[in-house]
N, C-alpha and C. Protein backbone atom coordinates (compact mmCIF):
# COMPACT_ATOMS: atom_id res chain seq x y z
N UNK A 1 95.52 77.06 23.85
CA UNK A 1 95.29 76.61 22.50
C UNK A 1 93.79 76.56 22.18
N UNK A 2 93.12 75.87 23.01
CA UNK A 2 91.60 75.92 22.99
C UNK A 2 90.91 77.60 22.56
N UNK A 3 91.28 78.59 23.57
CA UNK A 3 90.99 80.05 22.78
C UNK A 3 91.24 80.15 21.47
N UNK A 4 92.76 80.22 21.20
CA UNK A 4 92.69 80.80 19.73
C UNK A 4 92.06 79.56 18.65
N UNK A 5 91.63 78.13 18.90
CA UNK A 5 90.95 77.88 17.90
C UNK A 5 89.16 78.38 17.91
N UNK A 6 89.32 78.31 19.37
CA UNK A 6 87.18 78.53 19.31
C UNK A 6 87.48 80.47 18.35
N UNK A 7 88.32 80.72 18.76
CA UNK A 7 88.20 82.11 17.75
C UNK A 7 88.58 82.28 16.23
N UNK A 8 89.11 81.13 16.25
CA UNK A 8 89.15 80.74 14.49
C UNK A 8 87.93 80.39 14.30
N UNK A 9 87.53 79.59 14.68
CA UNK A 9 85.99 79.35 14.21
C UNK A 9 85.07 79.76 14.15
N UNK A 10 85.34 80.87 15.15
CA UNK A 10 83.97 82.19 15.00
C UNK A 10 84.40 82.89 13.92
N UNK A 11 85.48 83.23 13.52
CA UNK A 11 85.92 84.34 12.58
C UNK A 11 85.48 83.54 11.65
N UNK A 12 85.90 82.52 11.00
CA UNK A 12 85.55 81.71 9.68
C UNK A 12 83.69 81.70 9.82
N UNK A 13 83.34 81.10 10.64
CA UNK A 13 81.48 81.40 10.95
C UNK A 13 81.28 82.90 10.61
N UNK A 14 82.26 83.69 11.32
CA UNK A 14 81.77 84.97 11.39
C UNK A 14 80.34 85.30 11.82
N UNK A 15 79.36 84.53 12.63
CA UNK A 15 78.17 84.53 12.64
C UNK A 15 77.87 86.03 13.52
N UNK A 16 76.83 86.17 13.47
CA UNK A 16 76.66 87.72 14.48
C UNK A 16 74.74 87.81 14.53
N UNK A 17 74.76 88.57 15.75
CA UNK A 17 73.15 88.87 15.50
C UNK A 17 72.92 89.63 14.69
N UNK A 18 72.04 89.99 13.57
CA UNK A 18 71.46 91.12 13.30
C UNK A 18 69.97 91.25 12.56
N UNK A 19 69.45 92.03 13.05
CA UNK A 19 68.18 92.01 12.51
C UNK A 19 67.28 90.97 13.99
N UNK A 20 68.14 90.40 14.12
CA UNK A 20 66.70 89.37 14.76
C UNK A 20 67.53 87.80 13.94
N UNK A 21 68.36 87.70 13.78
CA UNK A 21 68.70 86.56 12.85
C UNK A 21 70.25 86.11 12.48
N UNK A 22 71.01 85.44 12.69
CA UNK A 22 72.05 85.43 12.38
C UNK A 22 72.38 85.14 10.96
N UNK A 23 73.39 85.80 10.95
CA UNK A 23 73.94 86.34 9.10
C UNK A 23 75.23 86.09 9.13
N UNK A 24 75.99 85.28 8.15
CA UNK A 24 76.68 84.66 7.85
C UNK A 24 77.82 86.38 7.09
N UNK A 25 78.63 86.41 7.11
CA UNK A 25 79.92 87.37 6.16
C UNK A 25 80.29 86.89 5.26
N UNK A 26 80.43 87.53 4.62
CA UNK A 26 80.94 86.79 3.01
C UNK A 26 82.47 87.90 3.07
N UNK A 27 82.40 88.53 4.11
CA UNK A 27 83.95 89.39 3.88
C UNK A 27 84.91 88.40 4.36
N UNK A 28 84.58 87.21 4.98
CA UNK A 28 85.71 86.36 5.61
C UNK A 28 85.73 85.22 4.55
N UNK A 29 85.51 84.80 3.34
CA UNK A 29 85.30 84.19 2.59
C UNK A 29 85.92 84.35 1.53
N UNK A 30 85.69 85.90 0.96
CA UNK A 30 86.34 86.01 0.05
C UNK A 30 86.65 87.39 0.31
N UNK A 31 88.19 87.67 -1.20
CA UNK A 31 88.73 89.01 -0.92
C UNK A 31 88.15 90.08 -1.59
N UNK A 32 88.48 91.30 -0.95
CA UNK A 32 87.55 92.48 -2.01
C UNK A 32 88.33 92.41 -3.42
N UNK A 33 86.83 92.58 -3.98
CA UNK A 33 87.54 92.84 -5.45
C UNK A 33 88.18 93.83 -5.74
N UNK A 34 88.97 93.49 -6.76
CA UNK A 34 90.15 94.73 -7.31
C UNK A 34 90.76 94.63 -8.51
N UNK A 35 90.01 95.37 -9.47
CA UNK A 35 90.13 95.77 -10.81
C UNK A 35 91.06 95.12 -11.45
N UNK A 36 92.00 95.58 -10.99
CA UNK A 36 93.63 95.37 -11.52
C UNK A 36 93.63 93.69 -11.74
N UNK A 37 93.21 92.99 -11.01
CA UNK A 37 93.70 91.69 -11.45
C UNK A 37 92.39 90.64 -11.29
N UNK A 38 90.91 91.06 -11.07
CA UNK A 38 89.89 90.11 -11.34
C UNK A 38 89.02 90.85 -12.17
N UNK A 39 88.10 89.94 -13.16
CA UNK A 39 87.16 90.06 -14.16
C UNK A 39 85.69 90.12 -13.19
N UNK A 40 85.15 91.58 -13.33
CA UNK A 40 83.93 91.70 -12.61
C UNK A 40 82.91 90.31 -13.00
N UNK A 41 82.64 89.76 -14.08
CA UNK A 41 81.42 89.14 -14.26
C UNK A 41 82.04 87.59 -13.45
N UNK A 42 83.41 87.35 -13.58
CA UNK A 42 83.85 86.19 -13.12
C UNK A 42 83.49 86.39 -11.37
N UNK A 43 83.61 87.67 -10.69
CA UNK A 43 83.46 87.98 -9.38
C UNK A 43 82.65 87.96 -8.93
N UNK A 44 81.45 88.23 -9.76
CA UNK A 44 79.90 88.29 -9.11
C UNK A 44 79.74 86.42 -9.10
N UNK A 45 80.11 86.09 -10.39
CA UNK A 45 79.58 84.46 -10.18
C UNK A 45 79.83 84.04 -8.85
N UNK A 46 81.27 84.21 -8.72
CA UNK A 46 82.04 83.21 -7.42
C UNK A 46 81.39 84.17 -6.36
N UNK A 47 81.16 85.51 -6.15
CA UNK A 47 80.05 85.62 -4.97
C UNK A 47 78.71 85.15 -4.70
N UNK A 48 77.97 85.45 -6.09
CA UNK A 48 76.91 84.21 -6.22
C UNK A 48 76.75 82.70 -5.57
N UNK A 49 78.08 82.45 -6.08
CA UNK A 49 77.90 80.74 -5.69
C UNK A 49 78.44 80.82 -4.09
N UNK A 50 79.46 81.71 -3.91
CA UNK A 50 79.70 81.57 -2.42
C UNK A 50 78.46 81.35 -1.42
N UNK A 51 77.62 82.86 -1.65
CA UNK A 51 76.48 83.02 -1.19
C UNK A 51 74.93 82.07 -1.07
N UNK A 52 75.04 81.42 -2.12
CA UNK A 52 74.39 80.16 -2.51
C UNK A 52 74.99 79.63 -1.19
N UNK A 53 76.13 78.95 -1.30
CA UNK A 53 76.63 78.20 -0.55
C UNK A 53 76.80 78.47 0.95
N UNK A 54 76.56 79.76 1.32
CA UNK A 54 76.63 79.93 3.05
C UNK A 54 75.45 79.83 3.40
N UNK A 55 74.43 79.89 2.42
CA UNK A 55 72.93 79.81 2.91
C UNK A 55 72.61 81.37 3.02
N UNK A 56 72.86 82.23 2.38
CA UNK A 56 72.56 83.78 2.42
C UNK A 56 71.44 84.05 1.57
N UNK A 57 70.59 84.72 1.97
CA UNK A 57 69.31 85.18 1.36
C UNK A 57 69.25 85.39 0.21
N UNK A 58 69.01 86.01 -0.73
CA UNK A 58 69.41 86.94 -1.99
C UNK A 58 68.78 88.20 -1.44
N UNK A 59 67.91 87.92 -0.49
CA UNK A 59 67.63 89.53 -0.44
C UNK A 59 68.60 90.42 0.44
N UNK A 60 69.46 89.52 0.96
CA UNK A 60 70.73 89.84 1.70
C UNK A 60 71.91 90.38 0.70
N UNK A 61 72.10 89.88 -0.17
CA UNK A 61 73.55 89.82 -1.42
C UNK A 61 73.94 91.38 -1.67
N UNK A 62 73.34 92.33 -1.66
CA UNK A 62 73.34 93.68 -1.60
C UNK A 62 74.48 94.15 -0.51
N UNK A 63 73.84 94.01 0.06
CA UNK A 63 74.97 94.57 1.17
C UNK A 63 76.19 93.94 1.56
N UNK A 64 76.00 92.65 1.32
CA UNK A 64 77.47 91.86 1.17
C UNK A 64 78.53 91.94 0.27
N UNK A 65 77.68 92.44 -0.84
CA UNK A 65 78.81 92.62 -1.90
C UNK A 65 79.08 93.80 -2.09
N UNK A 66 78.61 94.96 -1.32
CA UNK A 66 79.10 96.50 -1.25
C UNK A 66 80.57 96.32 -0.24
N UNK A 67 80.05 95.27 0.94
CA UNK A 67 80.95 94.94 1.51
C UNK A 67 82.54 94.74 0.90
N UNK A 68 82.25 94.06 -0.11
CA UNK A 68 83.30 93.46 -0.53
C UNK A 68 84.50 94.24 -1.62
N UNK A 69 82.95 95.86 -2.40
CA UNK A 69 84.09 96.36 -3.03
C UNK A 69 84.49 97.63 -2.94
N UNK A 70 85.42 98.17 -3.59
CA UNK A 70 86.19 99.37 -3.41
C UNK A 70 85.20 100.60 -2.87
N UNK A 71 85.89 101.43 -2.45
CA UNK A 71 85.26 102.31 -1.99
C UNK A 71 83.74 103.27 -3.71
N UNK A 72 84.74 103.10 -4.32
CA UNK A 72 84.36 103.96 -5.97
C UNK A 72 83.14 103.31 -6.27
N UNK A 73 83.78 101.87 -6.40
CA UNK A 73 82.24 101.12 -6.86
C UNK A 73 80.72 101.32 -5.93
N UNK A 74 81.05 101.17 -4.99
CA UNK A 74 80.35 101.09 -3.48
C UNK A 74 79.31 102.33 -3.97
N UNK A 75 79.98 103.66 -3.96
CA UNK A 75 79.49 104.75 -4.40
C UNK A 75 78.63 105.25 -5.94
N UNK A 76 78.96 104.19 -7.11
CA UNK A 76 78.45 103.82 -8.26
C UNK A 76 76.90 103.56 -7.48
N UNK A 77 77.01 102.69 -6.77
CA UNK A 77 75.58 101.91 -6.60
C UNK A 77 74.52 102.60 -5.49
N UNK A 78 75.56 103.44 -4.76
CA UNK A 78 74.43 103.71 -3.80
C UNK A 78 73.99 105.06 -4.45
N UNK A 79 74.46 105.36 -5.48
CA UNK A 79 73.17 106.96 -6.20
C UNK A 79 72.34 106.06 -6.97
N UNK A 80 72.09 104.74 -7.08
CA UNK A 80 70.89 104.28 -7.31
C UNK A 80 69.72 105.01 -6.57
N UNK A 81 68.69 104.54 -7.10
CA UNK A 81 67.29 104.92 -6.04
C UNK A 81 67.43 103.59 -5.04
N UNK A 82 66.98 104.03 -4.04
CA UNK A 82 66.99 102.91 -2.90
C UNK A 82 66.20 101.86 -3.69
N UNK A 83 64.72 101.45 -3.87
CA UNK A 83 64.58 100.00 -4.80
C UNK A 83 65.37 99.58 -5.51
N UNK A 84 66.30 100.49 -5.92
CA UNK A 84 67.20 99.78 -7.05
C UNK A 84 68.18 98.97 -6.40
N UNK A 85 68.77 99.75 -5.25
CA UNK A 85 69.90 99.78 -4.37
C UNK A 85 69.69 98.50 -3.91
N UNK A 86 68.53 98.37 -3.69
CA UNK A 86 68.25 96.71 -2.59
C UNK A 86 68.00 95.24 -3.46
N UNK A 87 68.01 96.13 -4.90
CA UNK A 87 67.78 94.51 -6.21
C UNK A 87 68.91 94.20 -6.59
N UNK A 88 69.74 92.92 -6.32
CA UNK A 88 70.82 92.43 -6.01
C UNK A 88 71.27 92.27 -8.23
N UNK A 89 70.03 92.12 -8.55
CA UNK A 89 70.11 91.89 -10.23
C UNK A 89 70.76 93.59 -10.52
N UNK A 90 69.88 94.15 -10.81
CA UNK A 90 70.28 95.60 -10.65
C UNK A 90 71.33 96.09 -10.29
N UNK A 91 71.82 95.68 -9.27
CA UNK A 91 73.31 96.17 -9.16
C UNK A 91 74.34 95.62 -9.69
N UNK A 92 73.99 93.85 -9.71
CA UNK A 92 74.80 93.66 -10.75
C UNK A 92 74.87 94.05 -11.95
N UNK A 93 73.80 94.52 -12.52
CA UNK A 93 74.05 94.85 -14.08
C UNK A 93 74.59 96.75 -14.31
N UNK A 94 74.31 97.17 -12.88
CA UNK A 94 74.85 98.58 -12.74
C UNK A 94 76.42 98.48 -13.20
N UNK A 95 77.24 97.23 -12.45
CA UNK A 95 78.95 97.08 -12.33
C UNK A 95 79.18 96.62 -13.25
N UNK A 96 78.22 95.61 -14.12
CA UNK A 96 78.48 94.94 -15.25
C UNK A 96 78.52 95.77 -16.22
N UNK A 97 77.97 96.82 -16.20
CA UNK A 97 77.53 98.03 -17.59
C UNK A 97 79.00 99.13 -17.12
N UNK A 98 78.99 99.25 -15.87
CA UNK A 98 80.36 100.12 -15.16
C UNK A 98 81.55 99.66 -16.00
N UNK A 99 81.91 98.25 -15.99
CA UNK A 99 83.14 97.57 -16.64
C UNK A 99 82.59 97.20 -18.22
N UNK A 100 81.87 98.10 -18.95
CA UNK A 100 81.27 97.44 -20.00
C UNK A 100 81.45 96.36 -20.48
N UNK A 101 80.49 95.40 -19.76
CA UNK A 101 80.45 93.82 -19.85
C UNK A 101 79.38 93.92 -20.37
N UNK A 102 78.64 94.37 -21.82
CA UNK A 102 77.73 94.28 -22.58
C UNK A 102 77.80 92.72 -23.20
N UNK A 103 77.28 92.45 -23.62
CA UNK A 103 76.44 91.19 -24.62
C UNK A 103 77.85 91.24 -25.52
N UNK A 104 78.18 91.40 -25.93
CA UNK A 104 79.31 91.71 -27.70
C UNK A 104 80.64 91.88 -26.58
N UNK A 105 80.76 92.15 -25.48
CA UNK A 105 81.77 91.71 -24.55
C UNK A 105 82.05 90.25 -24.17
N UNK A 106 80.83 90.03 -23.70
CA UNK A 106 80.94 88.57 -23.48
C UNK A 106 80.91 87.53 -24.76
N UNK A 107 80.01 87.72 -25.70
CA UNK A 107 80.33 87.35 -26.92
C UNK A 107 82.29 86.89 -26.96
N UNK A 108 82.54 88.07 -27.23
CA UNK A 108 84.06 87.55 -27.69
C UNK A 108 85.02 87.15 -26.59
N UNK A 109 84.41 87.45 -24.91
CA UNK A 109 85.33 86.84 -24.42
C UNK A 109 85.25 85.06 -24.49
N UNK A 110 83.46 84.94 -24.57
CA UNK A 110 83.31 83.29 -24.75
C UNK A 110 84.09 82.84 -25.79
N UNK A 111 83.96 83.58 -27.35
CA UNK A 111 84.76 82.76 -28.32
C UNK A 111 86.09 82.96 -28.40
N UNK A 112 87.18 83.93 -28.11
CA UNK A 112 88.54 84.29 -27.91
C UNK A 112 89.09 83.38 -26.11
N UNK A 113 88.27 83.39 -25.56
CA UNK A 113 89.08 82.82 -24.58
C UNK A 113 89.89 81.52 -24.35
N UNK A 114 91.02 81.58 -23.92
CA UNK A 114 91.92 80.80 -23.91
C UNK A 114 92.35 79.67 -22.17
N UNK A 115 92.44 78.44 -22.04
CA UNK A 115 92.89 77.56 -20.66
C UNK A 115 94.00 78.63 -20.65
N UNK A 116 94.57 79.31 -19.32
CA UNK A 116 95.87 79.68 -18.85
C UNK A 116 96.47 78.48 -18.54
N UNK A 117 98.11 78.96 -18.60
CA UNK A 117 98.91 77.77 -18.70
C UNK A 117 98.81 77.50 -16.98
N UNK A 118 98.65 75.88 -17.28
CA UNK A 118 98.67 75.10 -15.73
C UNK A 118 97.00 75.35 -15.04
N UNK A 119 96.33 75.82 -15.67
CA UNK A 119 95.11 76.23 -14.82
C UNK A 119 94.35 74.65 -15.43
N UNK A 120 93.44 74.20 -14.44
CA UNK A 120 92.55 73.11 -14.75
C UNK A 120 91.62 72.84 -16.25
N UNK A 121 91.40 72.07 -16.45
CA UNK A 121 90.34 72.16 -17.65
C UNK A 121 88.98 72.65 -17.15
N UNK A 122 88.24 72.27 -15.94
CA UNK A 122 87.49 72.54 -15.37
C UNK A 122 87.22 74.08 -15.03
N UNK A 123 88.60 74.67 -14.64
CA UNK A 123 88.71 76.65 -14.71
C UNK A 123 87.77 77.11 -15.93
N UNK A 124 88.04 76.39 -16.93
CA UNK A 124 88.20 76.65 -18.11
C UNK A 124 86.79 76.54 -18.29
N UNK A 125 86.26 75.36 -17.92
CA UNK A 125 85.03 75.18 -18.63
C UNK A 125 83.98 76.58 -17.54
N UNK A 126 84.24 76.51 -16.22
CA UNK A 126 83.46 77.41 -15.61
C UNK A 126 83.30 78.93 -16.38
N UNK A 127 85.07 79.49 -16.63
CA UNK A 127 84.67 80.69 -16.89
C UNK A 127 83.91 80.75 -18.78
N UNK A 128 84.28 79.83 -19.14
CA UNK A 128 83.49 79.57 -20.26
C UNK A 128 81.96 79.55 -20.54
N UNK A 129 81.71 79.06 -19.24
CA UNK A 129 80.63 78.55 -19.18
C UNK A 129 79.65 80.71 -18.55
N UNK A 130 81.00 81.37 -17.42
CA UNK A 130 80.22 82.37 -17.25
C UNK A 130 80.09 83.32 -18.47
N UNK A 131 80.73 83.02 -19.24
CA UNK A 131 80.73 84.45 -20.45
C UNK A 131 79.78 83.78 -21.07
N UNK A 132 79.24 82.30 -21.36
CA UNK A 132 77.92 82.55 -22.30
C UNK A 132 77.29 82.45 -21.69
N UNK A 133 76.70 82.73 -20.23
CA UNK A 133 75.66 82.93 -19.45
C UNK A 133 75.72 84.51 -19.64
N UNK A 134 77.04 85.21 -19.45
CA UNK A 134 76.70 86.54 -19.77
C UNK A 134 76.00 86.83 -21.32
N UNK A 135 76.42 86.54 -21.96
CA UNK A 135 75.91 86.90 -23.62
C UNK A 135 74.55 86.26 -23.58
N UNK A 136 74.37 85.11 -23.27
CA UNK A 136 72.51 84.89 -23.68
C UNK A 136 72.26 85.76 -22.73
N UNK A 137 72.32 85.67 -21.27
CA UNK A 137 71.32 86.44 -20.16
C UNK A 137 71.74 88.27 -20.58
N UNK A 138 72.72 88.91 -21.24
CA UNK A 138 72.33 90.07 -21.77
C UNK A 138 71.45 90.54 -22.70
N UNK A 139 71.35 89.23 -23.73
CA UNK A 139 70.10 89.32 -25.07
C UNK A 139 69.12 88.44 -24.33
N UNK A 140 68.79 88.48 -23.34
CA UNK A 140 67.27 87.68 -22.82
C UNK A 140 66.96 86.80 -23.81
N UNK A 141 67.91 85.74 -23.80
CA UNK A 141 68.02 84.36 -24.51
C UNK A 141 67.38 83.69 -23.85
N UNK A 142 66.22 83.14 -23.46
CA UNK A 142 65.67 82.17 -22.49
C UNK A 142 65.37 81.17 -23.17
N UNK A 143 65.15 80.77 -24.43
CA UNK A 143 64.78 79.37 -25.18
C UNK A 143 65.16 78.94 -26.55
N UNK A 144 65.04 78.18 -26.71
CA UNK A 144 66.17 77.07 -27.65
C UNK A 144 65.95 77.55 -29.13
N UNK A 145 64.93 78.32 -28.65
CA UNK A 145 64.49 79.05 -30.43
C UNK A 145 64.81 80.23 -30.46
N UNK A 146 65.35 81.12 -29.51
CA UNK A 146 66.40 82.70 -29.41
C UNK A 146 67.66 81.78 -29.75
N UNK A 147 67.89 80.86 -29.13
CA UNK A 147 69.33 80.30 -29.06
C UNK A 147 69.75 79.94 -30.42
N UNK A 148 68.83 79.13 -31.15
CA UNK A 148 69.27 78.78 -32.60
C UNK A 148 69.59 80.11 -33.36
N UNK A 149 68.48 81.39 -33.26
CA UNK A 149 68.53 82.61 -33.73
C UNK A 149 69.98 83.39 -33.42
N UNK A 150 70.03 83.40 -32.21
CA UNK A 150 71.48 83.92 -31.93
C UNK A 150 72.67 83.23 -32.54
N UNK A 151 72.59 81.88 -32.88
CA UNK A 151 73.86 81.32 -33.19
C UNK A 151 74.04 81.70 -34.88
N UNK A 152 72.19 81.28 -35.34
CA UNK A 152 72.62 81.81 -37.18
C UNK A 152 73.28 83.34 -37.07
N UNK A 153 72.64 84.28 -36.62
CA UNK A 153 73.31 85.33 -36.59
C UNK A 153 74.77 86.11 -36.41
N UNK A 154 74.97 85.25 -35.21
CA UNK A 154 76.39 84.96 -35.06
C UNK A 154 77.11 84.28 -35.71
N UNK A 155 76.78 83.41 -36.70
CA UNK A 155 77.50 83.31 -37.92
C UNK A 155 77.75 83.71 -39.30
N UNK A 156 76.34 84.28 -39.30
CA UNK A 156 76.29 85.54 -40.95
C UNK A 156 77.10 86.47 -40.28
N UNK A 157 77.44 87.17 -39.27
CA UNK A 157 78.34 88.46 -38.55
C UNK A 157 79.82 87.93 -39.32
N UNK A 158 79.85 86.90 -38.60
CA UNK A 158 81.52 86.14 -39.02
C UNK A 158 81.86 86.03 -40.50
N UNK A 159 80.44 85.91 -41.11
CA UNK A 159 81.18 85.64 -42.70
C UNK A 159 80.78 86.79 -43.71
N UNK A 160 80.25 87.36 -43.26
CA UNK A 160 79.86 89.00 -43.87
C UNK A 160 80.72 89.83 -44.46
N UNK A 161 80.76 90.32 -45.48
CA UNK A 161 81.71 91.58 -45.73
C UNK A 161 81.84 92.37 -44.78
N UNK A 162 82.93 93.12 -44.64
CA UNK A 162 83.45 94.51 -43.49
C UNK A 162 82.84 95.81 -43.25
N UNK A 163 82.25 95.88 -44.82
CA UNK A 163 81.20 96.88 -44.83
C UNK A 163 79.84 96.72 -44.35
N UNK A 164 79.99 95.43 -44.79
CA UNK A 164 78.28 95.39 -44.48
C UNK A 164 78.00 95.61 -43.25
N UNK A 165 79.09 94.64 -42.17
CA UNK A 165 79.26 94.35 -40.81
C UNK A 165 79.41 95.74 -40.07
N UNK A 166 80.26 96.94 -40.53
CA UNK A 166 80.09 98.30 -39.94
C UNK A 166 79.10 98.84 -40.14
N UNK A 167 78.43 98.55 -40.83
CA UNK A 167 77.15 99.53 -41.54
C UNK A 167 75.37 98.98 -40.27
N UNK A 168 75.51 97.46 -40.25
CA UNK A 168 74.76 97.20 -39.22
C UNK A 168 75.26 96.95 -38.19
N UNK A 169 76.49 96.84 -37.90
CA UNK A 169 76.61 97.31 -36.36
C UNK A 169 76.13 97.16 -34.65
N UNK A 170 75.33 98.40 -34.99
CA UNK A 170 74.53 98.73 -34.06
C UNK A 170 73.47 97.89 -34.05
N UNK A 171 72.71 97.49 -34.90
CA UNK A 171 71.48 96.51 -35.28
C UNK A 171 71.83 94.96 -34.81
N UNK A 172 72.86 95.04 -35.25
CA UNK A 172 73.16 93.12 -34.93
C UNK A 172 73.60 92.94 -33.13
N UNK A 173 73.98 94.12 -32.66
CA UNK A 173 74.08 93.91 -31.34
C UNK A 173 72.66 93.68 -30.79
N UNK A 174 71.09 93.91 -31.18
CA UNK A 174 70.45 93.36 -30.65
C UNK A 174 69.33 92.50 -31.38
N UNK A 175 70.31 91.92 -31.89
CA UNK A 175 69.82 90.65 -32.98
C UNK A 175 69.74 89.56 -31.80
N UNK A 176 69.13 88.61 -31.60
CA UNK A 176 68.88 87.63 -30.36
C UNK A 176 68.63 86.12 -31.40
């Protein structure tokens, strides 16, 4: 009995040498992503915070999270240029632009989204909370005076004629 738990505990540690340093897996943590039934921007968060949470570098997060997805995606990122390949931001916004999770994506998933039945209030507030981190951090919203700007705007959009609203379009997507 003593074996198979000291080997549960390495597997869950997953610890290993490399480099000169031991490095924590994030493949024993969490499952690879897969299209069909998780929201990329919701996936990067919870790897984010995983990673936060094992004590993993950021200059590490690259390769952990190639780890983690499909073969297709994996291949999206590595015809980056290698600097690109190794900026953990960058690749996220490579998969984020892949699943067009633009600004006006997250926009309406923040205001259309709905609690699933039986899921926590707390679910709710997180992924809430990631779609307007996606929409300001796509319009490089960093202060309370983009933020007021973005919200008037986002409300002349809402009460605008149909024409007017097709006609600028393109313009109001990078209205901030």
């Amino acid at each position: 009995m003593r074996i198979s738990n000291d080997a549960e505990v390495n597997s869950v540690a997953s610890t290993r040498r490399e480099n000169g340093k031991n490095r924590l897996s994030l493949k024993n943590l969490m499952q690879k992503f897969d299209a069909q039934v998780s929201d990329i921007s919701m996936y990067l968060a919870l790897f984010e915070r995983q990673a936060r949470t094992a004590g993993i570098e950021e200059t590490d997060w690259v390769p952990q999270l190639i780890s983690l997805l499909p073969l297709d995606l994996a291949q999206i990122i590595i015809k980056e240029s290698e600097e690109k390949m190794q900026d953990y931001l960058n690749v996220k916004e490579v998969l984020l632009d892949r699943f067009k999770m633009k600004p006006e994506t997250f926009r309406l998933k923040f205001t259309q989204h709905q609690r699933k039945p039986g899921a926590l209030w707390r679910e709710l507030v997180f992924e809430l909370r990631n779609y307007l981190d996606g929409w300001l951090d796509g319009l490089e919203v960093r202060d309370f005076e983009n933020l007021k700007n973005l919200m008037i705007s986002d409300q002349i959009k809402r009460r605008v004629a149909g024409e007017v609203k097709e006609h600028f379009l393109d313009e109001w997507g990078k209205v901030s």
